[in-house]
C-alpha atoms as a PDB file:
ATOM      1  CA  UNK A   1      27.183-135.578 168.425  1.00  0.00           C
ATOM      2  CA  UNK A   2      29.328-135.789 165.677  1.00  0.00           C
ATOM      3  CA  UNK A   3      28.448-134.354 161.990  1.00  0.00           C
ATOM      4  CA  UNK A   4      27.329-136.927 159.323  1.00  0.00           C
ATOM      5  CA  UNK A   5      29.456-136.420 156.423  1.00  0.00           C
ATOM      6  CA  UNK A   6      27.900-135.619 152.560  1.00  0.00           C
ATOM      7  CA  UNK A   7      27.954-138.358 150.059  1.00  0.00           C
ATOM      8  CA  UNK A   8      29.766-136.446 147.545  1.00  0.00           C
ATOM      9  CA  UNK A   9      32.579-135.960 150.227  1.00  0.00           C
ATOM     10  CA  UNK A  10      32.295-140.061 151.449  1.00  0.00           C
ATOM     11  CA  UNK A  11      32.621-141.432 147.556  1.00  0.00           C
ATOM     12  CA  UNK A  12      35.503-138.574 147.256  1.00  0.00           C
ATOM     13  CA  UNK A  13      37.493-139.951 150.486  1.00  0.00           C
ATOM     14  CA  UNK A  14      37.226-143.602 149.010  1.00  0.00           C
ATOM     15  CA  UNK A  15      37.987-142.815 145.398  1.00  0.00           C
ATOM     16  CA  UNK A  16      41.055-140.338 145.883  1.00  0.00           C
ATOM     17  CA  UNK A  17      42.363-143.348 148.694  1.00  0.00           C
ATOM     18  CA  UNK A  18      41.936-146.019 146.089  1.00  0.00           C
ATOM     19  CA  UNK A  19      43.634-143.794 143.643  1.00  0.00           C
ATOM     20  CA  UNK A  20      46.579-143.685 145.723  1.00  0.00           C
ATOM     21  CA  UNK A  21      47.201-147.754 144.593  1.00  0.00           C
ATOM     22  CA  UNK A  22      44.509-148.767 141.801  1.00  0.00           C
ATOM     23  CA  UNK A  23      47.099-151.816 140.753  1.00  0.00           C
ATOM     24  CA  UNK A  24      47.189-153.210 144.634  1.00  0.00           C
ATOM     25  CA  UNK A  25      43.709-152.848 145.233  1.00  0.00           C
ATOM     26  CA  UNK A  26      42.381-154.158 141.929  1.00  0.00           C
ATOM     27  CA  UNK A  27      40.515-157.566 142.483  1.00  0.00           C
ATOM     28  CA  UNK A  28      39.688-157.283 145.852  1.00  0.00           C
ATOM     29  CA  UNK A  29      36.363-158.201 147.810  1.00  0.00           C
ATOM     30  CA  UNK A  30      35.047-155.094 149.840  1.00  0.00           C
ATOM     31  CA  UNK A  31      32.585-155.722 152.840  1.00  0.00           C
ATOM     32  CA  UNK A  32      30.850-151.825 153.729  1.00  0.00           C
ATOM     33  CA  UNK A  33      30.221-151.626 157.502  1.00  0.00           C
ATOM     34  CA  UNK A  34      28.034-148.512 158.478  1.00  0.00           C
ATOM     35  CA  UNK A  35      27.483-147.010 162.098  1.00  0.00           C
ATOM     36  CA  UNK A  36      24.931-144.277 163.621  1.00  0.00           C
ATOM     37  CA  UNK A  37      22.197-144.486 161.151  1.00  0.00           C
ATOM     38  CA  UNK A  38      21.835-145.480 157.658  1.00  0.00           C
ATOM     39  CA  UNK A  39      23.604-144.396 154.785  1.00  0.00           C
ATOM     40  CA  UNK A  40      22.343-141.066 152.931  1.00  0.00           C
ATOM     41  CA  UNK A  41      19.724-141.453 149.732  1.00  0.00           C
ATOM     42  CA  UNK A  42      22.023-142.538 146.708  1.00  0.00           C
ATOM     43  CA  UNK A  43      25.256-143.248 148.784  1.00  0.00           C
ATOM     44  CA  UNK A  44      25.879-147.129 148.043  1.00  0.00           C
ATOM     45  CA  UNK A  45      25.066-146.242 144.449  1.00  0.00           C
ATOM     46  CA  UNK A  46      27.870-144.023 144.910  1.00  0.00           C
ATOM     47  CA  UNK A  47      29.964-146.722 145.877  1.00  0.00           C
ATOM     48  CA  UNK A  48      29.381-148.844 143.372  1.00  0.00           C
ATOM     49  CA  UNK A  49      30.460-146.793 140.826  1.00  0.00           C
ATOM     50  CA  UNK A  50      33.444-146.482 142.619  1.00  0.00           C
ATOM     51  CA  UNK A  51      33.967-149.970 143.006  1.00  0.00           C
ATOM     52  CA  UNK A  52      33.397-150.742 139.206  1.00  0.00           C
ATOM     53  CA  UNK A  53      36.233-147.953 138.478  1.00  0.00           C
ATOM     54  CA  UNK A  54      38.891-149.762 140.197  1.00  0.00           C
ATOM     55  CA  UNK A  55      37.776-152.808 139.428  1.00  0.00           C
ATOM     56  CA  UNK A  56      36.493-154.154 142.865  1.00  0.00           C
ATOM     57  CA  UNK A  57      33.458-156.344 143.914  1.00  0.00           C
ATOM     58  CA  UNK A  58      31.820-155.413 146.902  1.00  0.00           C
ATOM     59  CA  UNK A  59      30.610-158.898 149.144  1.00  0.00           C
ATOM     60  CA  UNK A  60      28.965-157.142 151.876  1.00  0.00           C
ATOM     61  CA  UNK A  61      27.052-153.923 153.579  1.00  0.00           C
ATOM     62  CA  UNK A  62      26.077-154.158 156.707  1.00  0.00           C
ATOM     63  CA  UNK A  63      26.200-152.536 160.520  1.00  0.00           C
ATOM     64  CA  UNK A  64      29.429-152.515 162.545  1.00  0.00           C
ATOM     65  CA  UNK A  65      27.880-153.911 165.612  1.00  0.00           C
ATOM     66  CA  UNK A  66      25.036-156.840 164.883  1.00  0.00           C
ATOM     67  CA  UNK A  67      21.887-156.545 166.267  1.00  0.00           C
ATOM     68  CA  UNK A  68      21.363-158.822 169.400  1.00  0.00           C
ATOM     69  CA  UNK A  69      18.644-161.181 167.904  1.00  0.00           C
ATOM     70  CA  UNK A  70      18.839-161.310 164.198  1.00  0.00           C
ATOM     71  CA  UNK A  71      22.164-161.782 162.175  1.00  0.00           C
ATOM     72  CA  UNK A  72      23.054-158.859 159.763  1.00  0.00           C
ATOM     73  CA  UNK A  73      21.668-159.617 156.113  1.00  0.00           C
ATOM     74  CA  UNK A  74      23.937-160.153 153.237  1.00  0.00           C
ATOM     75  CA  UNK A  75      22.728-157.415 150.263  1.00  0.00           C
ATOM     76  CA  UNK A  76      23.627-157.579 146.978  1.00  0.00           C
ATOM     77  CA  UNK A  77      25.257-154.482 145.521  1.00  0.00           C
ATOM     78  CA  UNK A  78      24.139-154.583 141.931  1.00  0.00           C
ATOM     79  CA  UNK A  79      20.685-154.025 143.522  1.00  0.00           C
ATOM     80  CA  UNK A  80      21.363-150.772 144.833  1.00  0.00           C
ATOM     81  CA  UNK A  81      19.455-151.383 148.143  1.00  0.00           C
ATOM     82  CA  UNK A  82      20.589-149.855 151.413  1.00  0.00           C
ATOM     83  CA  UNK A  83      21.643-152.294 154.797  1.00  0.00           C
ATOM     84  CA  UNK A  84      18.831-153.077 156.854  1.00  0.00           C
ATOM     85  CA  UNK A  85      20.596-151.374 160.204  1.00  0.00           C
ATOM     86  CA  UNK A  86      19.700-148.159 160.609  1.00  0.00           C
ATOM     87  CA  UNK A  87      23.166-146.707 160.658  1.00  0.00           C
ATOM     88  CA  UNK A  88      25.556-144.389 158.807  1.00  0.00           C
ATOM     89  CA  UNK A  89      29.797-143.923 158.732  1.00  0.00           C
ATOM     90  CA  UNK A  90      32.236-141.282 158.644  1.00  0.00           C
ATOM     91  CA  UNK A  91      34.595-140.685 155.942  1.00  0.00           C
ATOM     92  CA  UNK A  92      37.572-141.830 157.788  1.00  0.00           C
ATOM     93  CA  UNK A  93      35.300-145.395 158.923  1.00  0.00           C
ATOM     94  CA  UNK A  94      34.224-145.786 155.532  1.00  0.00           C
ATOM     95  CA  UNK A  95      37.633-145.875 154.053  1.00  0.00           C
ATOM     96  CA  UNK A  96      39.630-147.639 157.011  1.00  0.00           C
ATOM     97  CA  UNK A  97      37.165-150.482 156.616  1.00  0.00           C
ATOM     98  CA  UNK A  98      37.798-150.379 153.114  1.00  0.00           C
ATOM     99  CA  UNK A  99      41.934-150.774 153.871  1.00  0.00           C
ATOM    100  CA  UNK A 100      41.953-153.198 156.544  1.00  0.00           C
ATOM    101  CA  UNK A 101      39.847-155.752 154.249  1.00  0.00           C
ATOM    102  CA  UNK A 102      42.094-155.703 151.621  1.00  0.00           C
ATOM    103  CA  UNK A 103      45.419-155.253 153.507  1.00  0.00           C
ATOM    104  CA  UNK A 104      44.419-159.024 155.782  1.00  0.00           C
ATOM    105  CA  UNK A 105      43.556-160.592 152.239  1.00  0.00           C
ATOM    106  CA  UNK A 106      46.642-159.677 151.144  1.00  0.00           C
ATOM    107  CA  UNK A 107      49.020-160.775 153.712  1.00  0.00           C
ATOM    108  CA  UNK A 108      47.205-164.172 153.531  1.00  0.00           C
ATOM    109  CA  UNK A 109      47.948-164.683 150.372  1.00  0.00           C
ATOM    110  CA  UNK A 110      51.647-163.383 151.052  1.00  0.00           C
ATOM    111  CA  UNK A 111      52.556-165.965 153.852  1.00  0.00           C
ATOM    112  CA  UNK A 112      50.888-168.702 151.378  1.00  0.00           C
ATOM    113  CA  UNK A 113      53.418-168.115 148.598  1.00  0.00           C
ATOM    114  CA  UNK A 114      56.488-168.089 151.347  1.00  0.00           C
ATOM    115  CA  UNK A 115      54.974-171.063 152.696  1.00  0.00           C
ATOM    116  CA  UNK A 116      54.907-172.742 149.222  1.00  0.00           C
ATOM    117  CA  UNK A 117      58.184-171.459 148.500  1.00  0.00           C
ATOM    118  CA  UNK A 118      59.781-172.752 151.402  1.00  0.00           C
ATOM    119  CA  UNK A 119      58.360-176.404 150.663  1.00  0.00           C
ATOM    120  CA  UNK A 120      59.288-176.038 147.331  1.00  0.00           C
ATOM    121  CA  UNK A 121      63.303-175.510 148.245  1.00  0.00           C
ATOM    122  CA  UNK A 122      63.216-178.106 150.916  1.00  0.00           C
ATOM    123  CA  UNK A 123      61.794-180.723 148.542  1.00  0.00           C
ATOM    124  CA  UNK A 124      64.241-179.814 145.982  1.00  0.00           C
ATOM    125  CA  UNK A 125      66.975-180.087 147.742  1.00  0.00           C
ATOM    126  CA  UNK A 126      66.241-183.564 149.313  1.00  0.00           C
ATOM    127  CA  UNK A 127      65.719-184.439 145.432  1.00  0.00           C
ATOM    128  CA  UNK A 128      69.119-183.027 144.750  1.00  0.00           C
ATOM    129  CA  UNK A 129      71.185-185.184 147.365  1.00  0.00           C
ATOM    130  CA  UNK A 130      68.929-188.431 146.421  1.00  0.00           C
ATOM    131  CA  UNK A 131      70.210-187.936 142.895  1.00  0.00           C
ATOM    132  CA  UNK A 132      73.608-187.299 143.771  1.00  0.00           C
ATOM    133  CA  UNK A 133      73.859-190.440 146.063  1.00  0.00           C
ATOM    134  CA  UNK A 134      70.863-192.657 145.776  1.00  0.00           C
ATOM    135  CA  UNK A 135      72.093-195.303 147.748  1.00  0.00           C
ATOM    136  CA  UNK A 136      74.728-193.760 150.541  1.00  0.00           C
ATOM    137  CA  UNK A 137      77.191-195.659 152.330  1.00  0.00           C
ATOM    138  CA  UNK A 138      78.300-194.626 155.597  1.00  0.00           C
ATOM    139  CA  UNK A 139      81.847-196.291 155.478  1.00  0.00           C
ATOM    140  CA  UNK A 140      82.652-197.213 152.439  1.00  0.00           C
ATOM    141  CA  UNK A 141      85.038-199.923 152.023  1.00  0.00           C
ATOM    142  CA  UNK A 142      88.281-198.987 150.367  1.00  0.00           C
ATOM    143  CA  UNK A 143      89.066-201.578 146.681  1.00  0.00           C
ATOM    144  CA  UNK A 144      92.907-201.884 145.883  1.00  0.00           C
ATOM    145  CA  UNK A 145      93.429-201.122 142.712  1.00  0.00           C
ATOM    146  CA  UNK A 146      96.807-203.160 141.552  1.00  0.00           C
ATOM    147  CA  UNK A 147      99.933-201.377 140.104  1.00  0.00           C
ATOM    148  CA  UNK A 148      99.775-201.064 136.247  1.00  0.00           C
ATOM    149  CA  UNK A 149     102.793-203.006 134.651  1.00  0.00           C
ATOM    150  CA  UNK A 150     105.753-201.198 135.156  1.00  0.00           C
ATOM    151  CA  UNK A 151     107.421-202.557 131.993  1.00  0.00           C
ATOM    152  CA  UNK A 152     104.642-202.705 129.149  1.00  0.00           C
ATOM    153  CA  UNK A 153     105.303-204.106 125.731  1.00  0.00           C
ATOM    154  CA  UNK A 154     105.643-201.612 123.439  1.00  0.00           C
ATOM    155  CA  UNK A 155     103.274-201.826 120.735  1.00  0.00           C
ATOM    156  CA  UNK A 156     102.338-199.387 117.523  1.00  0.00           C
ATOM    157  CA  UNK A 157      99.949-196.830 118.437  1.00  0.00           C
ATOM    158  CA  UNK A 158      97.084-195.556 116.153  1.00  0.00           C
ATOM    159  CA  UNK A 159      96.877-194.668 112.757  1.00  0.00           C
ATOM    160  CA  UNK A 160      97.711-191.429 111.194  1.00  0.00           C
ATOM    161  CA  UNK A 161      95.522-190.629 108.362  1.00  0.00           C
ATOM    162  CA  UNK A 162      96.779-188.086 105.647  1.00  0.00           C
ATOM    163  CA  UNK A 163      95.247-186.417 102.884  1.00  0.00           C
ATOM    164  CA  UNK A 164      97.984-185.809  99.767  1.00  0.00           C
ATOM    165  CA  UNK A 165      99.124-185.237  98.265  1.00  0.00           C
ATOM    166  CA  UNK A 166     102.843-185.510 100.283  1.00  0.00           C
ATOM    167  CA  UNK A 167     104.887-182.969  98.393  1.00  0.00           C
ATOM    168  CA  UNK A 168     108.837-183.060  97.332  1.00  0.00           C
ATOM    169  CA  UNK A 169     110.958-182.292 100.580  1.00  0.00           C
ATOM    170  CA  UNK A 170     107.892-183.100 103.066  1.00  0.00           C
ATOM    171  CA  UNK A 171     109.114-185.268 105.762  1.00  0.00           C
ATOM    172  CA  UNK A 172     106.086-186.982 107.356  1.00  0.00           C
ATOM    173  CA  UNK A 173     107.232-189.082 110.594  1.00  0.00           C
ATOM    174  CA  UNK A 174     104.619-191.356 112.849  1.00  0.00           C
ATOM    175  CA  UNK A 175     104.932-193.292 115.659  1.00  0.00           C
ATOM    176  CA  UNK A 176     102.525-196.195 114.310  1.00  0.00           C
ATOM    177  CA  UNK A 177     100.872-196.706 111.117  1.00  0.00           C
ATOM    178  CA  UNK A 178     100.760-194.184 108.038  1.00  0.00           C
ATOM    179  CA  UNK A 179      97.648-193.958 105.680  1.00  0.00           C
ATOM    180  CA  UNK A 180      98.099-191.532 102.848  1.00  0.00           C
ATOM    181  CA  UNK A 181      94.568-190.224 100.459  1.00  0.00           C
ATOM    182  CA  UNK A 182      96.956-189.387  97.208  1.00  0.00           C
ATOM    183  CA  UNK A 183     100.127-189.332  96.207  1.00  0.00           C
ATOM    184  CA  UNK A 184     103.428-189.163  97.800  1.00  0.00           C
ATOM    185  CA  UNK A 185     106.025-187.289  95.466  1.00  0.00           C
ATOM    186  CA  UNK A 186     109.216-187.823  94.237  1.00  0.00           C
ATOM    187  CA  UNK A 187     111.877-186.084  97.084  1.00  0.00           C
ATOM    188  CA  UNK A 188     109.243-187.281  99.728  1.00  0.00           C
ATOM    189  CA  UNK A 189     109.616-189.168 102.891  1.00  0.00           C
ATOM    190  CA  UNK A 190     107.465-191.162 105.123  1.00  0.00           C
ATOM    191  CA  UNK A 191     108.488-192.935 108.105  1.00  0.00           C
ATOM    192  CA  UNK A 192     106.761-195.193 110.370  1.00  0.00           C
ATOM    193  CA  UNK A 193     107.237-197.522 113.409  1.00  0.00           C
ATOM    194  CA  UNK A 194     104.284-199.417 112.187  1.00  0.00           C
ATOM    195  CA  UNK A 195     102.886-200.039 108.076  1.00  0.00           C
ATOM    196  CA  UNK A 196     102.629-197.526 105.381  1.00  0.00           C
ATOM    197  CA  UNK A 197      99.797-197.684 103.315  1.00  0.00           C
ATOM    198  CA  UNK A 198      99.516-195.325 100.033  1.00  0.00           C
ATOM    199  CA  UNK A 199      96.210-194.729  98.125  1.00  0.00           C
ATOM    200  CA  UNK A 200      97.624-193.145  95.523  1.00  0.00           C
ATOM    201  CA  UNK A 201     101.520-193.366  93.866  1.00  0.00           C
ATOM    202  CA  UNK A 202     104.488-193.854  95.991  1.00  0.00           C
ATOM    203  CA  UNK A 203     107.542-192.341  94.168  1.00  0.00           C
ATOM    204  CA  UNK A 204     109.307-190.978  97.028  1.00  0.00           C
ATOM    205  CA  UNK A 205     110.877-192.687  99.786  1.00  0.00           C
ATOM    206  CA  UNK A 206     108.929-194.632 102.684  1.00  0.00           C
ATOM    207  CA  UNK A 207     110.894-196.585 106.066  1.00  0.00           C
ATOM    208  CA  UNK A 208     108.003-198.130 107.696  1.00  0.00           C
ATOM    209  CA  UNK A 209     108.751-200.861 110.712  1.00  0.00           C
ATOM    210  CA  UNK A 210     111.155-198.365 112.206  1.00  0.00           C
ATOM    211  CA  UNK A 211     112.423-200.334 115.432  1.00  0.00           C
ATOM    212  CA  UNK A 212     110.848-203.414 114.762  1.00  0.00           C
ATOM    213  CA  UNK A 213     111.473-206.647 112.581  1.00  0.00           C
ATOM    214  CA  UNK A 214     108.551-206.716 110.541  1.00  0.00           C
ATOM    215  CA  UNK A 215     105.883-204.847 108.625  1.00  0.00           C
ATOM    216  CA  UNK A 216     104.804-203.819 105.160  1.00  0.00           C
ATOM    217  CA  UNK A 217     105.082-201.193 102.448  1.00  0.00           C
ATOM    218  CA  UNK A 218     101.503-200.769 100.420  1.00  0.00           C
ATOM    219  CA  UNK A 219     100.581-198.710  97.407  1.00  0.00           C
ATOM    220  CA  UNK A 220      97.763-198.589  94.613  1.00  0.00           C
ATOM    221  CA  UNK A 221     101.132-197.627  92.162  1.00  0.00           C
ATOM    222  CA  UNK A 222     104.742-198.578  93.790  1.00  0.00           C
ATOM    223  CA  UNK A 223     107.059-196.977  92.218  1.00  0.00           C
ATOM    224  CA  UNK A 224     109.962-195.898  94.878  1.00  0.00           C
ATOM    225  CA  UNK A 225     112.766-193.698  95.541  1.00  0.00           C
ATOM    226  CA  UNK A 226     113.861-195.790  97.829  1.00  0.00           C
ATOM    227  CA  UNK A 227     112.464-198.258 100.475  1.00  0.00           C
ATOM    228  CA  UNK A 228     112.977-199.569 104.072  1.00  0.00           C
ATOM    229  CA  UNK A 229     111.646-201.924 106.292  1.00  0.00           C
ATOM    230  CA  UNK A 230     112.873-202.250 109.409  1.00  0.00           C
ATOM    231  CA  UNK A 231     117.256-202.531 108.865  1.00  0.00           C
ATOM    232  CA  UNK A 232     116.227-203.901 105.425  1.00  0.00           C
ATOM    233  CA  UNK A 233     116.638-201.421 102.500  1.00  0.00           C
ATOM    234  CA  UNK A 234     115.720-201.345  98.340  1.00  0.00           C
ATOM    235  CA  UNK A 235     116.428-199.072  96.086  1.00  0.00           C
ATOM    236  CA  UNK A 236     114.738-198.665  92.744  1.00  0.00           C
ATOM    237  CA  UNK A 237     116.638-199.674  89.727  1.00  0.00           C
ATOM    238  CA  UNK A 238     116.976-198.086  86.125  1.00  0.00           C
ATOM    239  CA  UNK A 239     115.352-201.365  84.460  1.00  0.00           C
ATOM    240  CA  UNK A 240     112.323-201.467  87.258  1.00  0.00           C
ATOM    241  CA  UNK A 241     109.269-201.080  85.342  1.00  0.00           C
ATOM    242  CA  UNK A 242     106.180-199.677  87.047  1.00  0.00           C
ATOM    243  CA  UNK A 243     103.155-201.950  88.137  1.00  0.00           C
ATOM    244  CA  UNK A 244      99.636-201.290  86.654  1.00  0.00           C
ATOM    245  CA  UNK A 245      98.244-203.376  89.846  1.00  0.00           C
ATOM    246  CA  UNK A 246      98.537-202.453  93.781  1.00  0.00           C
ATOM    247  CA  UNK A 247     101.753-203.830  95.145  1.00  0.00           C
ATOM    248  CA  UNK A 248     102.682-205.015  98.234  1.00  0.00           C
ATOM    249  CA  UNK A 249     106.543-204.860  99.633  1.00  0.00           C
ATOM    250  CA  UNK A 250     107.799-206.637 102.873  1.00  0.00           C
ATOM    251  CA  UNK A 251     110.269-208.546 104.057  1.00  0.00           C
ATOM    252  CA  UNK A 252     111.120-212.364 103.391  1.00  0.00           C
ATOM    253  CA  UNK A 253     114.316-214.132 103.809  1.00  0.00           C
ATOM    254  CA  UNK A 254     116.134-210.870 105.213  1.00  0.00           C
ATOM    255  CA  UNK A 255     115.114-209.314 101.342  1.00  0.00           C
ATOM    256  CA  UNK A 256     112.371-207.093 100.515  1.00  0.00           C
ATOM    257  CA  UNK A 257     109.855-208.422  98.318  1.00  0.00           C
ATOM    258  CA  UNK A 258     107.728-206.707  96.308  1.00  0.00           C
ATOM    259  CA  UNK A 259     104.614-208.318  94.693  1.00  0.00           C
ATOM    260  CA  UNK A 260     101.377-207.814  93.452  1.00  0.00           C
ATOM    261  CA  UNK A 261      98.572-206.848  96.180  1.00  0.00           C
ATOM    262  CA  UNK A 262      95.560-209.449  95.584  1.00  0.00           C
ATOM    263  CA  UNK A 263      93.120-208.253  98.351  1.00  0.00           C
ATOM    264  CA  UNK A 264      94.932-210.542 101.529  1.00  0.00           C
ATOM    265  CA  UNK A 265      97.973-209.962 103.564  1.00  0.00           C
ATOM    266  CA  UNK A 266     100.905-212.528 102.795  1.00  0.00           C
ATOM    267  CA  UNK A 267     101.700-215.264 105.162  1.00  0.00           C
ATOM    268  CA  UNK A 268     102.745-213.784 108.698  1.00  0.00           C
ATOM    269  CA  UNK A 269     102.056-209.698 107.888  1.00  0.00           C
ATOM    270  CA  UNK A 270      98.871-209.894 109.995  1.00  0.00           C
ATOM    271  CA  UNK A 271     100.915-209.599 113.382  1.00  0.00           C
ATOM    272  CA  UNK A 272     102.763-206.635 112.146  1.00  0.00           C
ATOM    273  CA  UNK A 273      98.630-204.674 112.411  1.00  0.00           C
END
């Protein structure tokens, strides 16, 4: 026969287990199962201190075997009653049962999350490839794409904006058109393939249309060094008096013309854009 253990050595079993791993047993629903004869006086109260320590609900005390007629009564713990079979458990029982519970709840709830998981990565992936290619096609068909045109026109590429002032023995060269924000100075030099435009006073020298036969010279106050458009070239005189207006200078009858700016290109200068 073996020896029925105390209650103060039962509740000290289960408490110094639990303290082993409060965190991993926090939470958990404890069923009680009791064997040869029923628990001592005061030994589920025991328990349910216990339980409320570590923060753990006991569902169920009851008999390890159930009688053979009548099913094994559930009994609330807050009422402090004892289980209706007349049986008791050993320390070691009493905290195995305890163990095994919440070790099976656990590893549920484990091989649901790699379950999930595993969905989840499957599902994203098959999102992944639908985005990528919503609409596959097994052989796609090969388009030609034609040669580009091996000899292009040339043409003026973009404008160069500049903010001046352009400062005496500054050289500024662009391959298409030349705006300046200011003033270009006297010992100055801009050159273009395509127009110069000056917002500000031109006194230096500007060659705009470099390569080609036509394009335009324009500034708020033209008052030149010297200018150039295209193989035409002007140079300022002694008895050239400044304009108070913007000026425009191109070419016209293989001269360079200079006259006042009145808001519109003259006759032909939009081609040179």
């Amino acid at each position: 026969m073996r020896a029925k253990a105390t209650v103060d050595a039962i509740a000290g079993a289960i408490e110094a287990r639990l303290a082993e791993a409060p965190a991993f047993f926090r939470g958990s629903d404890v069923r009680v199962r009791v064997e040869d004869g029923k628990l001592a006086p005061g030994c589920l109260a025991r328990i349910d201190e216990i339980a409320a320590k570590f923060e753990l609900s006991i569902v169920e005390v009851g008999a390890c075997k159930a009688p053979a007629v009548d099913a094994v009564p559930v009994v609330e713990a807050t009422r402090g009653s004892e289980p209706t079979a007349e049986s008791s458990m050993t320390i070691s029982e009493a905290v195995a049962a305890l163990v095994t519970e919440t070790e099976t709840e656990t590893e549920a709830v484990t091989e649901a999350e790699a379950v999930a998981e595993t969905v989840a990565e499957t599902v994203a992936e098959a999102e992944t490839v639908a985005a990528a290619d919503p609409f596959p096609v097994p052989n796609p068909i090969p388009i030609p794409v034609p040669d580009p045109d091996p000899d292009p026109e040339p043409d003026v590429r973009g404008a160069r904006t500049i903010v001046g002032p352009i400062r005496s023995g500054v050289i500024l060269e662009h391959d298409g058109h030349v705006v300046v924000f200011g003033d270009v100075n006297p010992g100055a030099e801009v050159r273009a393939s395509g127009n110069i435009v000056v917002l500000g006073r031109l006194r230096g020298t500007a060659h705009a249309g470099i390569g080609r036969d036509a394009g335009f010279i324009l500034s708020l106050r033209l008052e030149p060094q010297q200018l150039r458009i295209g193989r035409q070239l002007a140079r300022a005189g002694d008895s050239d008096t400044p304009g108070i207006h913007p000026e425009i200078a191109h070419v016209a009858g293989g001269n360079i013309i200079v006259e006042r700016y009145l808001g519109r290109l003259p006759a032909g200068l939009g081609a040179s854009i």
